[in-house]
PDB file of N, CA and C in Angstrom:
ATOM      1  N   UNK A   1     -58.141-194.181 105.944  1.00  0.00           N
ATOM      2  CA  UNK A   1     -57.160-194.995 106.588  1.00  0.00           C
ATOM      3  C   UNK A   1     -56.697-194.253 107.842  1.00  0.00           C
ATOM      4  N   UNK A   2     -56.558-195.263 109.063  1.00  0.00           N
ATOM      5  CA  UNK A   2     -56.015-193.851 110.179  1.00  0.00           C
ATOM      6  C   UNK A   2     -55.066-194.424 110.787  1.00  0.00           C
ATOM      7  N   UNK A   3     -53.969-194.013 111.085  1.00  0.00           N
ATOM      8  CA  UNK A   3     -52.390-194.367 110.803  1.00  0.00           C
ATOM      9  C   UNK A   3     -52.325-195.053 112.586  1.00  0.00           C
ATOM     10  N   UNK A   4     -53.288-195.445 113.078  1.00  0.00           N
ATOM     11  CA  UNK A   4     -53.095-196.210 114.269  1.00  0.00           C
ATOM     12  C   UNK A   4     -52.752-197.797 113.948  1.00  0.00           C
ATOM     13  N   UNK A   5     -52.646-197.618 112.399  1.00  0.00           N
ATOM     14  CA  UNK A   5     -52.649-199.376 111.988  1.00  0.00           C
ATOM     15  C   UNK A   5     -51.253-199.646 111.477  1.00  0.00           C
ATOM     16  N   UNK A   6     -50.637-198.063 111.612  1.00  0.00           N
ATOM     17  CA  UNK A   6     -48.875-198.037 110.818  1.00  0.00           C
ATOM     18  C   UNK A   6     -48.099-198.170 111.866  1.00  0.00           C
ATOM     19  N   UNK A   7     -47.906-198.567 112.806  1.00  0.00           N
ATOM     20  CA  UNK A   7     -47.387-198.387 114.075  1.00  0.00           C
ATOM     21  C   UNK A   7     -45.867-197.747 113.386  1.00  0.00           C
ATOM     22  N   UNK A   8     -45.378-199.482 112.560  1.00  0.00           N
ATOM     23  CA  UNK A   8     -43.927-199.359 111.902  1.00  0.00           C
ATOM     24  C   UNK A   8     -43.254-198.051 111.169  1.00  0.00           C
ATOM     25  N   UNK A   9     -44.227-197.909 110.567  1.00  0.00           N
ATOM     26  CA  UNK A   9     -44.357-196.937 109.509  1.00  0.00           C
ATOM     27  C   UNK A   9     -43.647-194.969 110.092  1.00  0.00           C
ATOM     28  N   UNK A  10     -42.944-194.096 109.471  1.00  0.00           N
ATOM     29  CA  UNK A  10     -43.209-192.893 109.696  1.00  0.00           C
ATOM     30  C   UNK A  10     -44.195-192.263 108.920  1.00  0.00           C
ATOM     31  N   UNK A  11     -44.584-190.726 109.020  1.00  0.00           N
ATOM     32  CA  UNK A  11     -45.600-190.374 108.233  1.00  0.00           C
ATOM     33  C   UNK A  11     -45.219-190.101 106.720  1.00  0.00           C
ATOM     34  N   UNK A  12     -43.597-190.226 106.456  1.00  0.00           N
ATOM     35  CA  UNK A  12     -43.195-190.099 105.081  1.00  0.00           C
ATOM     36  C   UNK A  12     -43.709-191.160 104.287  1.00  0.00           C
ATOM     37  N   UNK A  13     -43.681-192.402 105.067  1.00  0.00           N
ATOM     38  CA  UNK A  13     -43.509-193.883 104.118  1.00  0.00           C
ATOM     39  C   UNK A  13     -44.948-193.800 104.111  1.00  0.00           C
ATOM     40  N   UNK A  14     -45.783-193.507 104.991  1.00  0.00           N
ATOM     41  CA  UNK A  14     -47.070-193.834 105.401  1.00  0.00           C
ATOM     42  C   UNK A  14     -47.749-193.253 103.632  1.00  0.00           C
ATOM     43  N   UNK A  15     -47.207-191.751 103.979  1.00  0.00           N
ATOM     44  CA  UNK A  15     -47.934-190.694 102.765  1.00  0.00           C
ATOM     45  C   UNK A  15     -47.086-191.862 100.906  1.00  0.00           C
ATOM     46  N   UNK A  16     -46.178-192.360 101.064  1.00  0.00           N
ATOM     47  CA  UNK A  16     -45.781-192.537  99.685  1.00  0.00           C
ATOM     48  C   UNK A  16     -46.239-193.647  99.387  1.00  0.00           C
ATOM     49  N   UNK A  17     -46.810-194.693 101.014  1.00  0.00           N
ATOM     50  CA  UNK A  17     -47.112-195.930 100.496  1.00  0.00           C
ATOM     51  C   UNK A  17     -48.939-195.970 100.109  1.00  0.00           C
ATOM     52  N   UNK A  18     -49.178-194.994 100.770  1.00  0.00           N
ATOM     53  CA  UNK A  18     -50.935-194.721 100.404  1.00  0.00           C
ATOM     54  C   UNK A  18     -51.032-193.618  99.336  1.00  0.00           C
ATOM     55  N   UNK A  19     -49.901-192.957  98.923  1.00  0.00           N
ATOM     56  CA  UNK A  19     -50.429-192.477  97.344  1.00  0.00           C
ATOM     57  C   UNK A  19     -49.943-193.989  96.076  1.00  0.00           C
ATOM     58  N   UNK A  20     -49.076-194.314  96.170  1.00  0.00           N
ATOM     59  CA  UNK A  20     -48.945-195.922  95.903  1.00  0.00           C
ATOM     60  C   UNK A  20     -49.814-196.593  95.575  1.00  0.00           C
ATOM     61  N   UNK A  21     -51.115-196.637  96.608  1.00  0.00           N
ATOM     62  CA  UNK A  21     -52.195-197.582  96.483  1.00  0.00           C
ATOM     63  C   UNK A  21     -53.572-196.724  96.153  1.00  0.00           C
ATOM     64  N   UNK A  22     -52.932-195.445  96.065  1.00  0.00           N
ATOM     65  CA  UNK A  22     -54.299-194.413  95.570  1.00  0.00           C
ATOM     66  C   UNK A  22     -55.463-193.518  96.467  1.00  0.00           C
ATOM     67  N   UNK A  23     -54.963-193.993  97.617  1.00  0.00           N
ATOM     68  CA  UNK A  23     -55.618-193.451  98.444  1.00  0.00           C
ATOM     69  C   UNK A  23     -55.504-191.829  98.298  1.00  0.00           C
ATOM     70  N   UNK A  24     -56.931-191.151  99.232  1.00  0.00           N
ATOM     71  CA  UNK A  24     -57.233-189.793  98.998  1.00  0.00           C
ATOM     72  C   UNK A  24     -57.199-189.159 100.036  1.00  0.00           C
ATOM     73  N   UNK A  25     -57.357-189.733 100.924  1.00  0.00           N
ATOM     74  CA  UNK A  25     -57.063-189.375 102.472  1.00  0.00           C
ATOM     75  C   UNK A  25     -56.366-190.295 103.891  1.00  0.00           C
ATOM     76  N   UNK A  26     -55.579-189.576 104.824  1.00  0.00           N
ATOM     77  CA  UNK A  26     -55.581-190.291 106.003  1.00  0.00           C
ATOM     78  C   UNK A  26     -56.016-189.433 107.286  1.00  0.00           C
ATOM     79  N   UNK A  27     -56.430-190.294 108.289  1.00  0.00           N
ATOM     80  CA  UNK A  27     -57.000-189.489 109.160  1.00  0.00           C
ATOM     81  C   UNK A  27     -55.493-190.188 110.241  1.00  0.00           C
ATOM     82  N   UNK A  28     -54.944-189.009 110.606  1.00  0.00           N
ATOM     83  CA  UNK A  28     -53.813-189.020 111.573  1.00  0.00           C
ATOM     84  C   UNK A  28     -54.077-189.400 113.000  1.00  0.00           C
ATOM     85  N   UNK A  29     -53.130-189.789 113.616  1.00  0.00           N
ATOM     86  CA  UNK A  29     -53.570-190.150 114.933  1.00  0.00           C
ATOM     87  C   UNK A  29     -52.365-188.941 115.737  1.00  0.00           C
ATOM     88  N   UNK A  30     -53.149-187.974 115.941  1.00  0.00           N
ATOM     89  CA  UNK A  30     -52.685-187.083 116.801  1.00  0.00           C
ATOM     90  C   UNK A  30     -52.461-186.824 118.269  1.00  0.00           C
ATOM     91  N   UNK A  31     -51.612-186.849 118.977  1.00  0.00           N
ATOM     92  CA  UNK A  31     -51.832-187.198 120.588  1.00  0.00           C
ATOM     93  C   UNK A  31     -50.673-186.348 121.319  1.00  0.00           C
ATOM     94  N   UNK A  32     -50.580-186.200 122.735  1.00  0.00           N
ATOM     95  CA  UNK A  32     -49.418-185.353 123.246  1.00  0.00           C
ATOM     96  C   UNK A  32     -48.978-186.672 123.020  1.00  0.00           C
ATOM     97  N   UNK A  33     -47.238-186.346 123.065  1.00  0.00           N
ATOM     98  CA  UNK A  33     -47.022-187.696 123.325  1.00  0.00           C
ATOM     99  C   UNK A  33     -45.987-187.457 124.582  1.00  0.00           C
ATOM    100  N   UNK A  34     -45.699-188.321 125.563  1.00  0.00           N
ATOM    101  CA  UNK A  34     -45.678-188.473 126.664  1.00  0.00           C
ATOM    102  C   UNK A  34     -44.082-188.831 127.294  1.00  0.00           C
ATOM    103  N   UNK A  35     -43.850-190.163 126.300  1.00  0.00           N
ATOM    104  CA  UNK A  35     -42.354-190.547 126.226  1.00  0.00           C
ATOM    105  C   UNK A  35     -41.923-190.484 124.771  1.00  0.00           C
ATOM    106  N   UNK A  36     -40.529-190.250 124.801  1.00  0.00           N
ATOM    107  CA  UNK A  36     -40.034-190.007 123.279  1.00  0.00           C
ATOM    108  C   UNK A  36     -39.196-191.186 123.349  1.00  0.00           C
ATOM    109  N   UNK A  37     -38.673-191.747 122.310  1.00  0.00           N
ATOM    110  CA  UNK A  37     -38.107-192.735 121.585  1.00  0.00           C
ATOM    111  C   UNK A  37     -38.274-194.250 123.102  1.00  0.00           C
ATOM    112  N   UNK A  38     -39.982-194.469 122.452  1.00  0.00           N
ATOM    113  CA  UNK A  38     -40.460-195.924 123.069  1.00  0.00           C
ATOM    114  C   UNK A  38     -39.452-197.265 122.214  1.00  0.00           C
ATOM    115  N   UNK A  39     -39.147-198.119 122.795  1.00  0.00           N
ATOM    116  CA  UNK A  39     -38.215-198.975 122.471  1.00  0.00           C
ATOM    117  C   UNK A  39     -39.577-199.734 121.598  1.00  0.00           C
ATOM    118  N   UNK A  40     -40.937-200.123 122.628  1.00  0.00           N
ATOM    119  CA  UNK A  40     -41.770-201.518 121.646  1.00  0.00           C
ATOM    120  C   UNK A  40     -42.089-200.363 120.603  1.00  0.00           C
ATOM    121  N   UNK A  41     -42.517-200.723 119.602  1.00  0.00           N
ATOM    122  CA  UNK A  41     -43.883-200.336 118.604  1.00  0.00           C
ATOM    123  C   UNK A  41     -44.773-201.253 118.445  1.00  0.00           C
ATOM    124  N   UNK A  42     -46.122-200.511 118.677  1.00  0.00           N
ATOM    125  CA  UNK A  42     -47.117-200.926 118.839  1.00  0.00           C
ATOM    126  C   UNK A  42     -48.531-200.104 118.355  1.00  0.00           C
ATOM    127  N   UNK A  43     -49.601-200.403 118.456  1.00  0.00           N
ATOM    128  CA  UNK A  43     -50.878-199.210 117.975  1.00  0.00           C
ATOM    129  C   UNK A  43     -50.352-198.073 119.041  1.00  0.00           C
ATOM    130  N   UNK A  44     -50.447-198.385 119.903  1.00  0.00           N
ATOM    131  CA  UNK A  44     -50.550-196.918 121.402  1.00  0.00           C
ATOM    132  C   UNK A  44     -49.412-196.578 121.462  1.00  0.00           C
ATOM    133  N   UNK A  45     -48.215-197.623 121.828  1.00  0.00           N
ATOM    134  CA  UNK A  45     -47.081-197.034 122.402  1.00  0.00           C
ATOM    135  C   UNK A  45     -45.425-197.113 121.401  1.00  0.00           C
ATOM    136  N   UNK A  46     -44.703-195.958 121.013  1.00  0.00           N
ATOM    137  CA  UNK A  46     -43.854-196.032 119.860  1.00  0.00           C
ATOM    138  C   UNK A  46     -44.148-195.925 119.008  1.00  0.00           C
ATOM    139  N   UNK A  47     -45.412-195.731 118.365  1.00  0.00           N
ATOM    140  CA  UNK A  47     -46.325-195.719 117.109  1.00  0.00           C
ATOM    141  C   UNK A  47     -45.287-194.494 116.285  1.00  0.00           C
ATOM    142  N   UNK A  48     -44.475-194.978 115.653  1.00  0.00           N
ATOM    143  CA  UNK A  48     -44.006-194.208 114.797  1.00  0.00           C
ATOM    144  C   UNK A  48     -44.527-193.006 113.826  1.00  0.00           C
ATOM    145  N   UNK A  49     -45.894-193.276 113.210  1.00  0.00           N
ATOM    146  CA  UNK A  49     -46.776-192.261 112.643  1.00  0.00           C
ATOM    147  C   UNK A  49     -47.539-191.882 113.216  1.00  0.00           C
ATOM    148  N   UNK A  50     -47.621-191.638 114.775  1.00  0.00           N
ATOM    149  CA  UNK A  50     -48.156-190.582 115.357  1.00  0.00           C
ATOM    150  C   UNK A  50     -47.698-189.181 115.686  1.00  0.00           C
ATOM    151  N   UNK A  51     -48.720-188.580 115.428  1.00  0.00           N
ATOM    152  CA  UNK A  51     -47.927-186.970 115.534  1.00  0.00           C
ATOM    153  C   UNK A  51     -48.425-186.116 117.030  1.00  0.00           C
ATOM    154  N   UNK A  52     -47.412-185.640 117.229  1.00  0.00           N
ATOM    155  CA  UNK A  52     -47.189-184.678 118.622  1.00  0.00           C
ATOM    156  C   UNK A  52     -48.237-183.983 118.270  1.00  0.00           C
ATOM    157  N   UNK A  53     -49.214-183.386 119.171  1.00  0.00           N
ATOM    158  CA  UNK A  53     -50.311-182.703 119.289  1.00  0.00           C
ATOM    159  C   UNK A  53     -49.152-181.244 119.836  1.00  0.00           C
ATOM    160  N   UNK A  54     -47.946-181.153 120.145  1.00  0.00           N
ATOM    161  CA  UNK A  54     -47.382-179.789 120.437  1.00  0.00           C
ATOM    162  C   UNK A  54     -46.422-179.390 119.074  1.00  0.00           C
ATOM    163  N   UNK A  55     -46.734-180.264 118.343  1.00  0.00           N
ATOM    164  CA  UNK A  55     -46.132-179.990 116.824  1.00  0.00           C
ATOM    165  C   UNK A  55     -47.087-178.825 116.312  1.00  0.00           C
ATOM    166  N   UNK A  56     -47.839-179.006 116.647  1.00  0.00           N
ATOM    167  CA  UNK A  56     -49.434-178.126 115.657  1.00  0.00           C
ATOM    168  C   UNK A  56     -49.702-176.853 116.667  1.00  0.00           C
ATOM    169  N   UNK A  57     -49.088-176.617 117.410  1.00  0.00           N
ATOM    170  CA  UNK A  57     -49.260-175.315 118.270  1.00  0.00           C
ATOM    171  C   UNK A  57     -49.205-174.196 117.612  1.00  0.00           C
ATOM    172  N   UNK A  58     -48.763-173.736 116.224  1.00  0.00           N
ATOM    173  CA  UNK A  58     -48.092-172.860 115.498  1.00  0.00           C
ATOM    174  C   UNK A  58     -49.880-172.982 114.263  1.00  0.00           C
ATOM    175  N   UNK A  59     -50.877-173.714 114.873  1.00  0.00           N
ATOM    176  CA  UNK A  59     -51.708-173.794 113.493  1.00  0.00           C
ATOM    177  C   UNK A  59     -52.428-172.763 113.381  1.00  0.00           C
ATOM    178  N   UNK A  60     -52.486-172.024 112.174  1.00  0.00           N
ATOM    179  CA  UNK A  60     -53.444-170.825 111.947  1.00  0.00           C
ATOM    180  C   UNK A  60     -54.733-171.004 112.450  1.00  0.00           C
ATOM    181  N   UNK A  61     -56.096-170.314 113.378  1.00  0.00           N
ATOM    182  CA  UNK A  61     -56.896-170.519 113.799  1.00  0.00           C
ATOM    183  C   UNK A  61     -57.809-170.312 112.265  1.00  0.00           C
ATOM    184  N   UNK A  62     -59.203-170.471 112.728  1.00  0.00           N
ATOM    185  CA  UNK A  62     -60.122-170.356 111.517  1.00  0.00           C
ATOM    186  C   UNK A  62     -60.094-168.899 111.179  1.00  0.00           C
ATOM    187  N   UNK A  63     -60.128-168.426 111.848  1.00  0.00           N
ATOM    188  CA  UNK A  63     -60.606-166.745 111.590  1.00  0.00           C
ATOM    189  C   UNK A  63     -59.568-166.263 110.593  1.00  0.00           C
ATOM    190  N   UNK A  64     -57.961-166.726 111.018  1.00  0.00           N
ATOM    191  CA  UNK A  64     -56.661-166.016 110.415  1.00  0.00           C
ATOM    192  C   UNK A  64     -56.703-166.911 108.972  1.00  0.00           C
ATOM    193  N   UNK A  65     -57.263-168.177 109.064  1.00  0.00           N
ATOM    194  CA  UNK A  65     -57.442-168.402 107.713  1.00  0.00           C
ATOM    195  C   UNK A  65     -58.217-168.034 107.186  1.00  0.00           C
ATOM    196  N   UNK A  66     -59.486-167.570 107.054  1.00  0.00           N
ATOM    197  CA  UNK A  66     -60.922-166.776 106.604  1.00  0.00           C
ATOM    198  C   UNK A  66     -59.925-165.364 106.676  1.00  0.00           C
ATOM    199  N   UNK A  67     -59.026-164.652 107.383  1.00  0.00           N
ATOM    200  CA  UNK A  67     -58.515-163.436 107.037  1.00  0.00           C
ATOM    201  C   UNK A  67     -57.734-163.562 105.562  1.00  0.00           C
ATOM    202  N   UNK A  68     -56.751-164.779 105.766  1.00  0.00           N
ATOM    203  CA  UNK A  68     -56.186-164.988 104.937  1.00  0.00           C
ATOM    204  C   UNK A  68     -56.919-165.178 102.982  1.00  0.00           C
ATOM    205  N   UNK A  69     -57.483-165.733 102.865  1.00  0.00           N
ATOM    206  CA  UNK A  69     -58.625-165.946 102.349  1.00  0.00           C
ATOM    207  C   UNK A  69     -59.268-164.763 101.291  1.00  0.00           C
ATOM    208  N   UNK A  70     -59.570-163.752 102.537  1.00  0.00           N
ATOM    209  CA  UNK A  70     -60.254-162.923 102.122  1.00  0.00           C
ATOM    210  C   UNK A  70     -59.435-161.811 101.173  1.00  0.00           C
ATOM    211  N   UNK A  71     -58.350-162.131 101.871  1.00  0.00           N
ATOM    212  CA  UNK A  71     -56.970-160.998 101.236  1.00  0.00           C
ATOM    213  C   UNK A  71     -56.923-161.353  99.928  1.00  0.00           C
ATOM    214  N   UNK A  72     -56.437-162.981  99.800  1.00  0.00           N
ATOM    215  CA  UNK A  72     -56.439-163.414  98.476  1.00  0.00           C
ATOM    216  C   UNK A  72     -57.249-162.957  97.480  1.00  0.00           C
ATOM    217  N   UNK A  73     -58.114-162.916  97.854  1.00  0.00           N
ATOM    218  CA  UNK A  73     -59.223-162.624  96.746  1.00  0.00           C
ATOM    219  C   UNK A  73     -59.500-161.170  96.536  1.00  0.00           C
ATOM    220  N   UNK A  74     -58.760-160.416  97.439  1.00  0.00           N
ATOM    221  CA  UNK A  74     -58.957-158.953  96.581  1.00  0.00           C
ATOM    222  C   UNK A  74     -57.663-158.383  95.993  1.00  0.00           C
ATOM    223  N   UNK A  75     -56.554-159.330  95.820  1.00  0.00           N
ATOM    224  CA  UNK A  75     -55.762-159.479  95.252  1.00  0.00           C
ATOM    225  C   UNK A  75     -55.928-159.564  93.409  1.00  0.00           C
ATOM    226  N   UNK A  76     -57.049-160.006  93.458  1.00  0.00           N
ATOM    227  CA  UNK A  76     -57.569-160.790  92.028  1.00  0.00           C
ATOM    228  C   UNK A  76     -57.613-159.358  91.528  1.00  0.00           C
TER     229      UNK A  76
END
């Protein structure tokens, strides 16, 4: 499911109304976003369950997770 179809929706209701119906995955619609609090909602513009692409600036790269990872397991 990819949340360009939730315009209405935030990503809370989005996540409680698709475990609800059983779903196993959503594929997010991630984007800068440009203007903040758009008056329409729509797929593109105000889309409530779209997420800021400068939200995720803080994301562990692959490597620091493969570091991470590796730690775990000699933990065991």
């Amino acid at each position: 499911m990819f949340t360009i179809i939730t315009p209405e929706f935030t990503p809370e209701e989005v996540v409680k109304r698709l475990a609800h119906l059983r779903y196993e995955g959503v594929e997010w619609r991630v984007v800068t976003v440009l203007k903040e609090n758009e008056q329409e909602t729509s797929f593109w513009k105000g889309n409530k369950c779209t997420l800021s692409l400068e939200d995720f600036s803080d994301i562990p790269t692959e490597k620091k997770l493969n570091e991470d990872i590796e730690y775990l397991k000699s933990l065991k």
